[in-house]
PDB file of N, CA and C in Angstrom:
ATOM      1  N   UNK A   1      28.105  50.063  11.867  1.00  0.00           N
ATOM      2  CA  UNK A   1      28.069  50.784  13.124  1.00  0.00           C
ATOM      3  C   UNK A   1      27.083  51.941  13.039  1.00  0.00           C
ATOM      4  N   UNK A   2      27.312  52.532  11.722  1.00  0.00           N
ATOM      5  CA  UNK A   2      26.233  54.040  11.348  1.00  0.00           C
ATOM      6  C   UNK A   2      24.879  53.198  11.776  1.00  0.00           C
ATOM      7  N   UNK A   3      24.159  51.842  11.076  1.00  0.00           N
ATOM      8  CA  UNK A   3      22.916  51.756  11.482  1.00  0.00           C
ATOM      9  C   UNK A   3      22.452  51.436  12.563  1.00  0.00           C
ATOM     10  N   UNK A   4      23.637  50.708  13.123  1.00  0.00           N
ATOM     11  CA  UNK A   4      23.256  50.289  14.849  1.00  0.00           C
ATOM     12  C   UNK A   4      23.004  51.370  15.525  1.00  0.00           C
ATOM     13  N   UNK A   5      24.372  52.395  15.572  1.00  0.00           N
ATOM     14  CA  UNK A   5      23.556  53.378  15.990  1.00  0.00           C
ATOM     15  C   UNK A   5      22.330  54.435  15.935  1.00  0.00           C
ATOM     16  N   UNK A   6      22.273  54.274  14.344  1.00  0.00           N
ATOM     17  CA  UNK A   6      21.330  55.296  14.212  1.00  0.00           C
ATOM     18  C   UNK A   6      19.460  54.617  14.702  1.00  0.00           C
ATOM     19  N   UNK A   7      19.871  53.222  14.571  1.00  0.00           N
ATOM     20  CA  UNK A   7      18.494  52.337  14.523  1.00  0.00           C
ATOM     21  C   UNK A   7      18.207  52.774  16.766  1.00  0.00           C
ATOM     22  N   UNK A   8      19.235  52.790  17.187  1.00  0.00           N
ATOM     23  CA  UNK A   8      19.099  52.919  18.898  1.00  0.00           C
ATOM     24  C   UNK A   8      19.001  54.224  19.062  1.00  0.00           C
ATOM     25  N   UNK A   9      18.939  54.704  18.282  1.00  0.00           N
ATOM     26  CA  UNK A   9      18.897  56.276  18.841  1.00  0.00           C
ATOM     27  C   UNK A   9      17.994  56.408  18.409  1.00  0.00           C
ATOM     28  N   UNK A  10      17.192  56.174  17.055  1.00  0.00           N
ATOM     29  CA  UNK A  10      15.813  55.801  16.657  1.00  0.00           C
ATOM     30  C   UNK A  10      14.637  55.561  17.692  1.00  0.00           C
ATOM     31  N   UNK A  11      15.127  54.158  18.509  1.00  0.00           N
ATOM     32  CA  UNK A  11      14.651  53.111  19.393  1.00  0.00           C
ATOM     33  C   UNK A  11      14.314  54.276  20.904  1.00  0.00           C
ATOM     34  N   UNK A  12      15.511  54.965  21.142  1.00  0.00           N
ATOM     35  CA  UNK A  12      15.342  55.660  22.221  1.00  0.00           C
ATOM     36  C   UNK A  12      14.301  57.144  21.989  1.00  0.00           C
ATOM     37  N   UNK A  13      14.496  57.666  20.884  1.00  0.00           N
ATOM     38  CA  UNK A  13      13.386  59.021  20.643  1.00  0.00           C
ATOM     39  C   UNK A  13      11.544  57.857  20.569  1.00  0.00           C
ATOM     40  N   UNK A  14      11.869  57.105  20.298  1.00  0.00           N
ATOM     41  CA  UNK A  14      10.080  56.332  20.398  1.00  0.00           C
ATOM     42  C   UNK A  14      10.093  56.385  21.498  1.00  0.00           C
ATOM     43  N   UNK A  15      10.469  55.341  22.245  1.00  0.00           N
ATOM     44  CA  UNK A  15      10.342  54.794  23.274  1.00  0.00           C
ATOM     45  C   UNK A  15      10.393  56.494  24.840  1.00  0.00           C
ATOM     46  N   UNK A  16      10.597  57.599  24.475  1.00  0.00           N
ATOM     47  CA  UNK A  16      10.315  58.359  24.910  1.00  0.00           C
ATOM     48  C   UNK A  16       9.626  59.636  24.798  1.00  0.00           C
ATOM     49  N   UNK A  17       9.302  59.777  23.268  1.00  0.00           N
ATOM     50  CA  UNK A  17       7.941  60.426  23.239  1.00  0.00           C
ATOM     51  C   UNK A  17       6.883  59.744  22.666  1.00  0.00           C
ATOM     52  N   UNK A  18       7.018  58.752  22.431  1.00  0.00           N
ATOM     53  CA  UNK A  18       5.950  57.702  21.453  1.00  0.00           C
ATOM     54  C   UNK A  18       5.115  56.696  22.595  1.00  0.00           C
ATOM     55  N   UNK A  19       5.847  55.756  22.642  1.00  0.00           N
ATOM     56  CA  UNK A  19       5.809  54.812  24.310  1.00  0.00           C
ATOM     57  C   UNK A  19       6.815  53.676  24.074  1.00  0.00           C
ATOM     58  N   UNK A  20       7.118  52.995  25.029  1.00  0.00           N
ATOM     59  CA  UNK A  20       7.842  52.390  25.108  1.00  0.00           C
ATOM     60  C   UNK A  20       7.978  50.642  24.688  1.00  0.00           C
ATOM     61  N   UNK A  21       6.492  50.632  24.462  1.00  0.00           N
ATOM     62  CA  UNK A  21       6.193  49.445  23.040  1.00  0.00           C
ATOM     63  C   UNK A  21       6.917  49.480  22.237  1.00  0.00           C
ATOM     64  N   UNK A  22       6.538  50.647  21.658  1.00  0.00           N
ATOM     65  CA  UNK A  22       7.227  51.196  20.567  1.00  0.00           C
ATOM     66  C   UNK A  22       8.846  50.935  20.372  1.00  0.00           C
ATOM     67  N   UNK A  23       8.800  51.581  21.458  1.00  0.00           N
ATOM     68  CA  UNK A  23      10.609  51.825  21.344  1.00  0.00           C
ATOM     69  C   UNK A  23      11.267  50.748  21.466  1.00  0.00           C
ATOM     70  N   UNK A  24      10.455  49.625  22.002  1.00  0.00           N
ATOM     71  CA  UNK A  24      11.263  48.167  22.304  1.00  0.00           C
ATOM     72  C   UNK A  24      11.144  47.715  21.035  1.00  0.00           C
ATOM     73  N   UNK A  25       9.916  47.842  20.166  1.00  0.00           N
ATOM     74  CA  UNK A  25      10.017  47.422  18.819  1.00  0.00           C
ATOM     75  C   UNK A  25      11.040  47.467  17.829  1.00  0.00           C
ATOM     76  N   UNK A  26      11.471  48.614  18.260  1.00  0.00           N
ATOM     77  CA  UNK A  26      12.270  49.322  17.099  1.00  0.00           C
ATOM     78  C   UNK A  26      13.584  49.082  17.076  1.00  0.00           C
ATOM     79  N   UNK A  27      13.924  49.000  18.866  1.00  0.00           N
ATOM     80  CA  UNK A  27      15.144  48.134  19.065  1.00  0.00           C
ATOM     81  C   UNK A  27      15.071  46.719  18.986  1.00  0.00           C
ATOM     82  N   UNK A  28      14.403  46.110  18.888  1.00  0.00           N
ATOM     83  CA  UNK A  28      14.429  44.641  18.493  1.00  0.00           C
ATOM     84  C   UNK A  28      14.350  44.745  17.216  1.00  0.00           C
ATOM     85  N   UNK A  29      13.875  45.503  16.406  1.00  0.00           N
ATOM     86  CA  UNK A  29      14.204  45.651  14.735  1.00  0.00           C
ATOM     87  C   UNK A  29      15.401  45.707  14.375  1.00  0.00           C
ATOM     88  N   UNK A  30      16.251  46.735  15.425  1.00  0.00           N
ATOM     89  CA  UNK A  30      17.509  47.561  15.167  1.00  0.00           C
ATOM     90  C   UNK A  30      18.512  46.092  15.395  1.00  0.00           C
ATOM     91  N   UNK A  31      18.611  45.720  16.303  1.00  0.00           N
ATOM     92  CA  UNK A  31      18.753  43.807  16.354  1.00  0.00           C
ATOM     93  C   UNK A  31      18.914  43.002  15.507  1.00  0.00           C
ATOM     94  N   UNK A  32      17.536  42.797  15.151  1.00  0.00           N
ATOM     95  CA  UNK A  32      17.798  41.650  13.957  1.00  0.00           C
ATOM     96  C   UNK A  32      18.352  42.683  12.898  1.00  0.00           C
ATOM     97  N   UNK A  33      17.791  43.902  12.212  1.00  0.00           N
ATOM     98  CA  UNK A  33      18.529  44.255  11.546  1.00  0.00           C
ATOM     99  C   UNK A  33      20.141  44.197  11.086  1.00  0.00           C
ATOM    100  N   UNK A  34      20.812  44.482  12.632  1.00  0.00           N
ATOM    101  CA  UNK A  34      22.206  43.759  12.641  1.00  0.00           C
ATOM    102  C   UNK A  34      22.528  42.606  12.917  1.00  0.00           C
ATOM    103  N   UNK A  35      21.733  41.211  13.199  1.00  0.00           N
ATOM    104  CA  UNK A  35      22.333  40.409  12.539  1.00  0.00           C
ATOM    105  C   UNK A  35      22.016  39.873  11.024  1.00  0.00           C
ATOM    106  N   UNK A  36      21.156  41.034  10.518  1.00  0.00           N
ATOM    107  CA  UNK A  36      20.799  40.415   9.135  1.00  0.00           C
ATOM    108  C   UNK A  36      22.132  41.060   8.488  1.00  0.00           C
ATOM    109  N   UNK A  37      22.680  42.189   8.681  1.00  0.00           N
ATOM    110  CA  UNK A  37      23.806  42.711   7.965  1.00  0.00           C
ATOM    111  C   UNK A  37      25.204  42.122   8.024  1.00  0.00           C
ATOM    112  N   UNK A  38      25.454  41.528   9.478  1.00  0.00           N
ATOM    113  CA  UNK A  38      26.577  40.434   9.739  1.00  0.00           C
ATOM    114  C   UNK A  38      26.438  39.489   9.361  1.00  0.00           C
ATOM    115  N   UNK A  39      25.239  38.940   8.948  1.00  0.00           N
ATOM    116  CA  UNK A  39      25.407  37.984   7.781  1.00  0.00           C
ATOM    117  C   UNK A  39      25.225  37.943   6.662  1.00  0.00           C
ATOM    118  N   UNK A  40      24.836  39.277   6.195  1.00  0.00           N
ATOM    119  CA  UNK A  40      25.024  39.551   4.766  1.00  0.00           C
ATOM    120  C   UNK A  40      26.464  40.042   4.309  1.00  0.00           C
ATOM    121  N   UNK A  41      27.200  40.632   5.279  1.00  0.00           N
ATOM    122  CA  UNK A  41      28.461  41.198   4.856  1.00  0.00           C
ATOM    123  C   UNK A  41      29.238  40.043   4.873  1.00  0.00           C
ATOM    124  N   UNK A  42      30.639  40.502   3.458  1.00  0.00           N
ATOM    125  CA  UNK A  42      31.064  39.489   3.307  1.00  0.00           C
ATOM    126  C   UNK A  42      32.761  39.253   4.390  1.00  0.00           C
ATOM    127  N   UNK A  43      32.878  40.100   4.584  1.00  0.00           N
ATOM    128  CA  UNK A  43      34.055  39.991   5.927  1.00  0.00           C
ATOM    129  C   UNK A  43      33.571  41.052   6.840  1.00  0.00           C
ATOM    130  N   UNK A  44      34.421  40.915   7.892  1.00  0.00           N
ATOM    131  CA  UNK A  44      34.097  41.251   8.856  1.00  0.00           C
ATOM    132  C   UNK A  44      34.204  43.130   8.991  1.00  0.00           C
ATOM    133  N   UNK A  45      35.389  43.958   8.267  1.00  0.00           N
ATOM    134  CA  UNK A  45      35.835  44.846   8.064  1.00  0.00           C
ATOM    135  C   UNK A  45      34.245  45.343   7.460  1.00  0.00           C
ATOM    136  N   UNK A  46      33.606  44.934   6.674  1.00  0.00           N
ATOM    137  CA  UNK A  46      32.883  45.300   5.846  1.00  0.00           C
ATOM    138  C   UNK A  46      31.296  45.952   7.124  1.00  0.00           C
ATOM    139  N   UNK A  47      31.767  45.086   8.215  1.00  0.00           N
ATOM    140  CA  UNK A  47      31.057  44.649   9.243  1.00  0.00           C
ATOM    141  C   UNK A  47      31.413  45.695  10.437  1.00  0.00           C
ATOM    142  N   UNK A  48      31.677  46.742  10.320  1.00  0.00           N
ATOM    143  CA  UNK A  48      32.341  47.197  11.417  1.00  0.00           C
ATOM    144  C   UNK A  48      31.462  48.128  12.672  1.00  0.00           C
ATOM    145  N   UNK A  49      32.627  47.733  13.903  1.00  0.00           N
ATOM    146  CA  UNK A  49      31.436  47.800  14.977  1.00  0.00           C
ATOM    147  C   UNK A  49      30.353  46.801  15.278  1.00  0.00           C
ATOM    148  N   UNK A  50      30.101  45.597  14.547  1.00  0.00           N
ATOM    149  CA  UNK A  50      28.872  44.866  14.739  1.00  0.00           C
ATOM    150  C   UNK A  50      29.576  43.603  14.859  1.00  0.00           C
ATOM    151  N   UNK A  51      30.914  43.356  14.325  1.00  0.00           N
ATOM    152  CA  UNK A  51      31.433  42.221  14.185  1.00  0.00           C
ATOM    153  C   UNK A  51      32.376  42.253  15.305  1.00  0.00           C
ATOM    154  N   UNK A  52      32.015  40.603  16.305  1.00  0.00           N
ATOM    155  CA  UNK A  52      32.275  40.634  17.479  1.00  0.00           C
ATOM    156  C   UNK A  52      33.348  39.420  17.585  1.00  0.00           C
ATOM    157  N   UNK A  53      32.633  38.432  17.726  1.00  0.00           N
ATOM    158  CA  UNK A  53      33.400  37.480  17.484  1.00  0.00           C
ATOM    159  C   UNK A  53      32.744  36.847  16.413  1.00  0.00           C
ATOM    160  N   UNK A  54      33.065  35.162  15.975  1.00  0.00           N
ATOM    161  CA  UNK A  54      32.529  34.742  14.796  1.00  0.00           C
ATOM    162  C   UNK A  54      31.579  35.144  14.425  1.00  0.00           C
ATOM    163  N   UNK A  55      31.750  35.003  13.335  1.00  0.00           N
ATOM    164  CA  UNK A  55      30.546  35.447  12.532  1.00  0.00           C
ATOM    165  C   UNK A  55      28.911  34.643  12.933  1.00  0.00           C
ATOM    166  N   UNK A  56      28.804  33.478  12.915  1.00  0.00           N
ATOM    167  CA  UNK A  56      27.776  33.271  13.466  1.00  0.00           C
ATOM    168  C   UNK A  56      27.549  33.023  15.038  1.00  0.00           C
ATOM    169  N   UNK A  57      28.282  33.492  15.578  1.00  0.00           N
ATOM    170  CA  UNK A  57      27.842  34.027  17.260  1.00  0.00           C
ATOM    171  C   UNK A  57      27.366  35.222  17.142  1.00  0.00           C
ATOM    172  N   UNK A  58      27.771  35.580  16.466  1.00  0.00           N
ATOM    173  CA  UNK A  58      27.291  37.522  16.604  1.00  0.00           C
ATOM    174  C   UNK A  58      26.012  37.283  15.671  1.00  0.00           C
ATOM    175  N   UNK A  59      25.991  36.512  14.339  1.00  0.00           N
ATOM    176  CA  UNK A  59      24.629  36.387  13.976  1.00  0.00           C
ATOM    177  C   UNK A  59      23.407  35.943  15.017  1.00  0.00           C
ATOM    178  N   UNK A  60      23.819  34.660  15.972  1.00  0.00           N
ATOM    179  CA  UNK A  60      22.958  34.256  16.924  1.00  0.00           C
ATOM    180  C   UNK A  60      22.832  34.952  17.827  1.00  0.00           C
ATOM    181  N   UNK A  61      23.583  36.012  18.519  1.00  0.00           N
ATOM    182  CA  UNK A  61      23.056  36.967  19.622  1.00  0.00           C
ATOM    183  C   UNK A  61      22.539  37.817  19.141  1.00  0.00           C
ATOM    184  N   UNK A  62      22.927  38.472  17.962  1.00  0.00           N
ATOM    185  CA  UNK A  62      21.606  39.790  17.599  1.00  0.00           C
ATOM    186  C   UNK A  62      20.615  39.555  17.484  1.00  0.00           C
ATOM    187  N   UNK A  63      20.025  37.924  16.519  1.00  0.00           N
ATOM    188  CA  UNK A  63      19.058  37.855  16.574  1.00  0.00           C
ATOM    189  C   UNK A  63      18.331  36.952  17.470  1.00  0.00           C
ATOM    190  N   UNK A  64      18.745  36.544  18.337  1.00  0.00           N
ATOM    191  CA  UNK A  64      18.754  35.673  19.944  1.00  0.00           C
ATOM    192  C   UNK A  64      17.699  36.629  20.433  1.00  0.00           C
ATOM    193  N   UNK A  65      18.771  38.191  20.538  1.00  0.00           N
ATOM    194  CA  UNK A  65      18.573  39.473  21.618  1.00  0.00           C
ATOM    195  C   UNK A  65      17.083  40.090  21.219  1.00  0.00           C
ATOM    196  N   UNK A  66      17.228  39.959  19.607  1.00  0.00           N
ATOM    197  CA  UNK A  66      16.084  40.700  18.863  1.00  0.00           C
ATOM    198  C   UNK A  66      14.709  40.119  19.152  1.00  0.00           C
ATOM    199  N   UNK A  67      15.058  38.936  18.248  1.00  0.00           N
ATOM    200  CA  UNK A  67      13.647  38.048  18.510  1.00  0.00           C
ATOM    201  C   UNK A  67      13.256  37.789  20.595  1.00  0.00           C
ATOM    202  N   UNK A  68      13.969  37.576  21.386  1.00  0.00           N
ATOM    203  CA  UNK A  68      13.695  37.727  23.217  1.00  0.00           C
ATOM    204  C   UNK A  68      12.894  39.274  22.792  1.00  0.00           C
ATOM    205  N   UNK A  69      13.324  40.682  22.833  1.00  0.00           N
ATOM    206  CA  UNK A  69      13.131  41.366  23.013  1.00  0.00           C
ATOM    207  C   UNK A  69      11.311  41.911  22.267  1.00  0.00           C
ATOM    208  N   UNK A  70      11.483  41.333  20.947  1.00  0.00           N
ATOM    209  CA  UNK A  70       9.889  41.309  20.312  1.00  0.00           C
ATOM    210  C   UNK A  70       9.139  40.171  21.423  1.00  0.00           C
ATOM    211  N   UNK A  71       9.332  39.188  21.466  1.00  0.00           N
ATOM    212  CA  UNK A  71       8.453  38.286  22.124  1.00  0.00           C
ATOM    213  C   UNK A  71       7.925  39.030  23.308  1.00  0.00           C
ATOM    214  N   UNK A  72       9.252  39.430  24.245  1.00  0.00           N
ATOM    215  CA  UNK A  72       8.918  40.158  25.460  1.00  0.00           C
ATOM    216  C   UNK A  72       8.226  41.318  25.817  1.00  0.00           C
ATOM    217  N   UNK A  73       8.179  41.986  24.189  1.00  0.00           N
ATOM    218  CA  UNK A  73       7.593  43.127  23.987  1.00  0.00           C
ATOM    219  C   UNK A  73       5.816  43.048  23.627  1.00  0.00           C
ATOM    220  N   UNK A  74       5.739  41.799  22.645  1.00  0.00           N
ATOM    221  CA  UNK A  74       4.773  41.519  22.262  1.00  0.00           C
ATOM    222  C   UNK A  74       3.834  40.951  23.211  1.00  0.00           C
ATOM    223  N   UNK A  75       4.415  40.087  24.347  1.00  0.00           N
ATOM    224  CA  UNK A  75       3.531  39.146  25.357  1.00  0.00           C
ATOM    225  C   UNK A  75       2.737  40.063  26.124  1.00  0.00           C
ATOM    226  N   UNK A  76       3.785  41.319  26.275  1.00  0.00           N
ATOM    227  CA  UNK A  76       3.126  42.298  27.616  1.00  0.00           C
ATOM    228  C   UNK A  76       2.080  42.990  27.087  1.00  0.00           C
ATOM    229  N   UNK A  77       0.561  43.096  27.655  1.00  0.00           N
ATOM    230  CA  UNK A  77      -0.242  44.457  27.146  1.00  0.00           C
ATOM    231  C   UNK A  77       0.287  46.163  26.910  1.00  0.00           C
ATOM    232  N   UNK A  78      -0.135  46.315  25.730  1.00  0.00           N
ATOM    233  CA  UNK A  78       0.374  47.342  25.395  1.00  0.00           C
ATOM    234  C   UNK A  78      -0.352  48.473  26.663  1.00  0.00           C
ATOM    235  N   UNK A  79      -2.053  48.205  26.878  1.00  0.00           N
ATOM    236  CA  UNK A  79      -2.354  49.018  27.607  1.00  0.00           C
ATOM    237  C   UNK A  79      -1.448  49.646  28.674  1.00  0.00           C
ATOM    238  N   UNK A  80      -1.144  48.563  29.637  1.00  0.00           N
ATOM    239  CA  UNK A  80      -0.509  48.762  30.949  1.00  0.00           C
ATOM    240  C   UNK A  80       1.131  49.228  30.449  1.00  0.00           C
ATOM    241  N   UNK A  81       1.937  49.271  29.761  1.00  0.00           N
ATOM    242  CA  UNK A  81       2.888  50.498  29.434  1.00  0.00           C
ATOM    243  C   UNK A  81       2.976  51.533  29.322  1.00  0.00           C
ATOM    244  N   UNK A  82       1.712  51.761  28.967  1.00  0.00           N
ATOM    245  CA  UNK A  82       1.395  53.789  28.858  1.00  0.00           C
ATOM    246  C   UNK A  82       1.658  54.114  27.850  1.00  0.00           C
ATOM    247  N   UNK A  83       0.762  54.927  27.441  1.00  0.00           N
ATOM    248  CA  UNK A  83       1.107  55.991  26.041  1.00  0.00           C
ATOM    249  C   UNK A  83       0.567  57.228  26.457  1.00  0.00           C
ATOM    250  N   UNK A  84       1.437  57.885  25.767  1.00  0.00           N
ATOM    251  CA  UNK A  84       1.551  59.583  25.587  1.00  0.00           C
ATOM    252  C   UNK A  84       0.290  59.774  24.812  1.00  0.00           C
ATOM    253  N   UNK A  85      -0.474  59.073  24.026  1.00  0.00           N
ATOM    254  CA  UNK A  85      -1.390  59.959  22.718  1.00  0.00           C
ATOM    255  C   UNK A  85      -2.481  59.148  22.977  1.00  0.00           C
TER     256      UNK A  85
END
């Protein structure tokens, strides 16, 4: 739960002084990141906050959500999002 959150709160300080490429990146990192940990952990307790239902549903939506969210991030020109710098 500590990295989910800390990875979205991460995701949200980019994505608002950095740009919002960015910040989608980081939350689609923060994503797969958690389903790489729900399937590295070995029960679910170990898993907490991230563990939803089975274990590999929650593996397939994090990284379902993650990988949609890079693609969607990646397809769009970065130009036309805007950056701060």
């Amino acid at each position: 739960m500590l990295f989910a959150g800390v990875g979205v709160t991460i995701a949200t300080l980019l994505g608002t002084f950095i740009s919002a490429y960015v910040g989608a990146l980081a939350l689609s990192a923060t994503m797969i990141g958690a389903g790489i940990w729900r399937a590295w952990a070995p029960k679910a307790t170990r898993a907490a906050g991230i563990a939803v239902r089975s274990k590999w549903f929650d593996i397939a939506v994090y990284w379902g959500f993650g990988i949609a969210i890079a693609i969607l991030t990646l397809s769009y020109p970065e130009a036309l999002v805007g950056r701060w710098a």
